[in-house]
C-alpha atoms as a PDB file:
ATOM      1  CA  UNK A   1      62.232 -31.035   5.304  1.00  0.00           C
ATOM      2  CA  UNK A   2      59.693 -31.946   7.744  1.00  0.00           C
ATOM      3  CA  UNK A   3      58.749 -30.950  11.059  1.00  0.00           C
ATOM      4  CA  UNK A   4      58.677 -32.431  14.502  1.00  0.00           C
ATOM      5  CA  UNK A   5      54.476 -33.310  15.456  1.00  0.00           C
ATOM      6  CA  UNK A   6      54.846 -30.424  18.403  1.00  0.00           C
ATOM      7  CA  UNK A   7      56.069 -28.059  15.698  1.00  0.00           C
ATOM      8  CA  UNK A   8      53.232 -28.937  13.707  1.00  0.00           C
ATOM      9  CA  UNK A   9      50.957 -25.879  13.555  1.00  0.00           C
ATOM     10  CA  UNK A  10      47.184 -26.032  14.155  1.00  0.00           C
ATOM     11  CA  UNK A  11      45.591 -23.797  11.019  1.00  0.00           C
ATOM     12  CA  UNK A  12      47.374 -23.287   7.526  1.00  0.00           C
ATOM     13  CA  UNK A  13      46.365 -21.380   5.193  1.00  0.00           C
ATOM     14  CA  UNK A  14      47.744 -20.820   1.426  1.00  0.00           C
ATOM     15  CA  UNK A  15      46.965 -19.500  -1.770  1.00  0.00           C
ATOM     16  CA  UNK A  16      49.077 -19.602  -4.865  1.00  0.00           C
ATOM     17  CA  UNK A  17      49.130 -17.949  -8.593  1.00  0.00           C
ATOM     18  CA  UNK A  18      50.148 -18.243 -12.110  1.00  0.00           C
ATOM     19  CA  UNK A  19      50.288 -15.776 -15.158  1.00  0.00           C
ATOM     20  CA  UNK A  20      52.035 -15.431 -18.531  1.00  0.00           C
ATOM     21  CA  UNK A  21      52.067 -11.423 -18.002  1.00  0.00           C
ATOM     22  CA  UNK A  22      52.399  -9.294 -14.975  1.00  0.00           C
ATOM     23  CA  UNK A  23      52.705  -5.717 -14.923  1.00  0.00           C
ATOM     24  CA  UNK A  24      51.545  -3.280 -12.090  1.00  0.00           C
ATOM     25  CA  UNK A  25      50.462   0.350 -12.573  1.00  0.00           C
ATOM     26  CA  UNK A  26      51.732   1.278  -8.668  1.00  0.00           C
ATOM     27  CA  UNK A  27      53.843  -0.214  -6.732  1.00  0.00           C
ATOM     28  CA  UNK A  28      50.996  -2.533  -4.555  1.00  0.00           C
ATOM     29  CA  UNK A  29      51.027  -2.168  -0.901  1.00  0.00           C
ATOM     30  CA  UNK A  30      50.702  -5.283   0.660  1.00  0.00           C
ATOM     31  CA  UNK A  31      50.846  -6.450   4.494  1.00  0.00           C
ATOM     32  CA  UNK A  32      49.899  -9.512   6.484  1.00  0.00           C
ATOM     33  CA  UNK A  33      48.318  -9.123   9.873  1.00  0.00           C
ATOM     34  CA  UNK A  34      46.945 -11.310  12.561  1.00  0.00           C
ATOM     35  CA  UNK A  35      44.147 -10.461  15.097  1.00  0.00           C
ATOM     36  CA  UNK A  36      44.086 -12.191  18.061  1.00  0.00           C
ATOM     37  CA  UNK A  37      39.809 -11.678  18.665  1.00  0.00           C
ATOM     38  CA  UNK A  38      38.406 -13.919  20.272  1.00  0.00           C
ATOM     39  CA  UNK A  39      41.654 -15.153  21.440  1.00  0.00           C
ATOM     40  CA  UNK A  40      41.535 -18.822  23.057  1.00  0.00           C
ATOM     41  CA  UNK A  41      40.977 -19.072  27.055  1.00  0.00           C
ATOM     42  CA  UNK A  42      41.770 -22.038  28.592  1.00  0.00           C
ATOM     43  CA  UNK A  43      40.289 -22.355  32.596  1.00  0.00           C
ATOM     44  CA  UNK A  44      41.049 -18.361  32.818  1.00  0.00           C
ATOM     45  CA  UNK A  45      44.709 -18.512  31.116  1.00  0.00           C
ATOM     46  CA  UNK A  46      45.455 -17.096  28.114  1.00  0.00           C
ATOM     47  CA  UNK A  47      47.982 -18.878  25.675  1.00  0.00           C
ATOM     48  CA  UNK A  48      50.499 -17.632  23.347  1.00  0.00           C
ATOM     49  CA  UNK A  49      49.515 -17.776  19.541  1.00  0.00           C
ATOM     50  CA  UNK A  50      52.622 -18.119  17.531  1.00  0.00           C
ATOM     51  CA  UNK A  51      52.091 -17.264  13.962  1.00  0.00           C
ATOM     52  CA  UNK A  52      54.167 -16.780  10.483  1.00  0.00           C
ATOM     53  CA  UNK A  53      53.319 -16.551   7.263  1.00  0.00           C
ATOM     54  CA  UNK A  54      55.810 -16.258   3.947  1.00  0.00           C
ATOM     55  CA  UNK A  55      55.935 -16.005   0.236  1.00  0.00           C
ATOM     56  CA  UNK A  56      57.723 -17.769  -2.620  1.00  0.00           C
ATOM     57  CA  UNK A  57      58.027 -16.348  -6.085  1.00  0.00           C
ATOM     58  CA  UNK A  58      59.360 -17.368  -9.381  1.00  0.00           C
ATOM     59  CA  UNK A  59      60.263 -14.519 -11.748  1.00  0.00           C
ATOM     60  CA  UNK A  60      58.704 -12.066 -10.052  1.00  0.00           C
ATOM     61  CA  UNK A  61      61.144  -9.784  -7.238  1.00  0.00           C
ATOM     62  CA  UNK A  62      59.854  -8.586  -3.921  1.00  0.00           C
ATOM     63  CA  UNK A  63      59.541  -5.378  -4.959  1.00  0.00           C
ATOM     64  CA  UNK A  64      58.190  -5.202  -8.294  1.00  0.00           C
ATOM     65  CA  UNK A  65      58.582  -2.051 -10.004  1.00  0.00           C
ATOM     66  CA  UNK A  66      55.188   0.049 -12.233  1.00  0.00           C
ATOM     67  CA  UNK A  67      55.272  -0.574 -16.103  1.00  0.00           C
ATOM     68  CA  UNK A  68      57.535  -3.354 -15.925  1.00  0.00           C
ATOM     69  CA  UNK A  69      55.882  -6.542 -17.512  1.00  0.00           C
ATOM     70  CA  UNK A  70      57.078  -9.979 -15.362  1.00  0.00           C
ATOM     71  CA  UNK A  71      56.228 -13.304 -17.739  1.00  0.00           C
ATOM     72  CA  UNK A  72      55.911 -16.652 -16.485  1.00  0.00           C
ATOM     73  CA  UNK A  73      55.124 -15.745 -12.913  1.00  0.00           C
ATOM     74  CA  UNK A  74      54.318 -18.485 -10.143  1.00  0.00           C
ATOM     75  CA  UNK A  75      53.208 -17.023  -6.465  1.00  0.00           C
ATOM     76  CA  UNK A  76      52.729 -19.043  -3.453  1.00  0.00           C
ATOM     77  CA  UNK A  77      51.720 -17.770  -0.227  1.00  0.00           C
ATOM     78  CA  UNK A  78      51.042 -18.988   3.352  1.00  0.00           C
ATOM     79  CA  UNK A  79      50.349 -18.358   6.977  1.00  0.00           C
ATOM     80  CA  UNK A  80      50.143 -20.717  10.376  1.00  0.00           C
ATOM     81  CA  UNK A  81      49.251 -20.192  13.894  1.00  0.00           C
ATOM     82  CA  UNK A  82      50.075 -22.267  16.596  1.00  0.00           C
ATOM     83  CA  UNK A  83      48.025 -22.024  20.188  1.00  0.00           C
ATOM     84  CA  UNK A  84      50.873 -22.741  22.724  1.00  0.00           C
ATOM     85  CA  UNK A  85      49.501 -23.697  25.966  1.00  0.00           C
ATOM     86  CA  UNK A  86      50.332 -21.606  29.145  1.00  0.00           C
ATOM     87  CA  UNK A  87      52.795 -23.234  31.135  1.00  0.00           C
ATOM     88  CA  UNK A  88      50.737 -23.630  33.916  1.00  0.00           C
ATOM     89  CA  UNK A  89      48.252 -25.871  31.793  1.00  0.00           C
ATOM     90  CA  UNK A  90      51.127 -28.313  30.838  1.00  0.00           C
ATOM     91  CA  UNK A  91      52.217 -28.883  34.553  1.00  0.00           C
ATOM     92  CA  UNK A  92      48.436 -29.949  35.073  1.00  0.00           C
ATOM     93  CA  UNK A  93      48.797 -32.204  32.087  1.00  0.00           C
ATOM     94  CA  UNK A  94      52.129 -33.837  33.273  1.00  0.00           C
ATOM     95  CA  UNK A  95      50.726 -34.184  37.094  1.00  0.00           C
ATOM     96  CA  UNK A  96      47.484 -36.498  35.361  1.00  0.00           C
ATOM     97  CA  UNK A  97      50.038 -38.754  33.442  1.00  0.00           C
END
């Protein structure tokens, strides 16, 4: 499936991971967060920063569970963000066409 140019996003990111074994001693804690320093300003407006980010896993459940060993594990992870102009800035834009 691809995506329309204006859905494109402007940073990607992604990582992804193989093993033969897999076993956790705790259940991990995990979280994804983006910080919005030294967010964008464009002539005094701020724009919205849309942003996602996702696994996919083979043989390997969302929540894993301690002691149990997983074998033949493939990980792949990403995140996007996507600066969305202010509204005000794409009238501008239009008027100069």
């Amino acid at each position: 499936m691809s995506r329309r140019p204006e859905d494109e996003p402007d940073i990607e990111i992604g990582a992804s991971a193989t093993a033969k074994k897999l076993r956790f001693r705790k259940k991990p804690e995990t979280e994804v967060e983006f910080e919005k320093r030294g967010e964008a300003n464009l002539e005094g407006m701020a724009p919205e920063i849309k942003t996602s980010s996702g696994s996919k896993r083979e043989n390997l459940p969302d929540e894993v569970e301690p002691g149990v060993t997983y074998h033949d594990v493939h990980i792949r992870w990403g995140a996007a963000a996507k600066i969305v102009p202010p509204p005000e800035l794409e009238e501008d834009e239009d008027d100069q066409r």
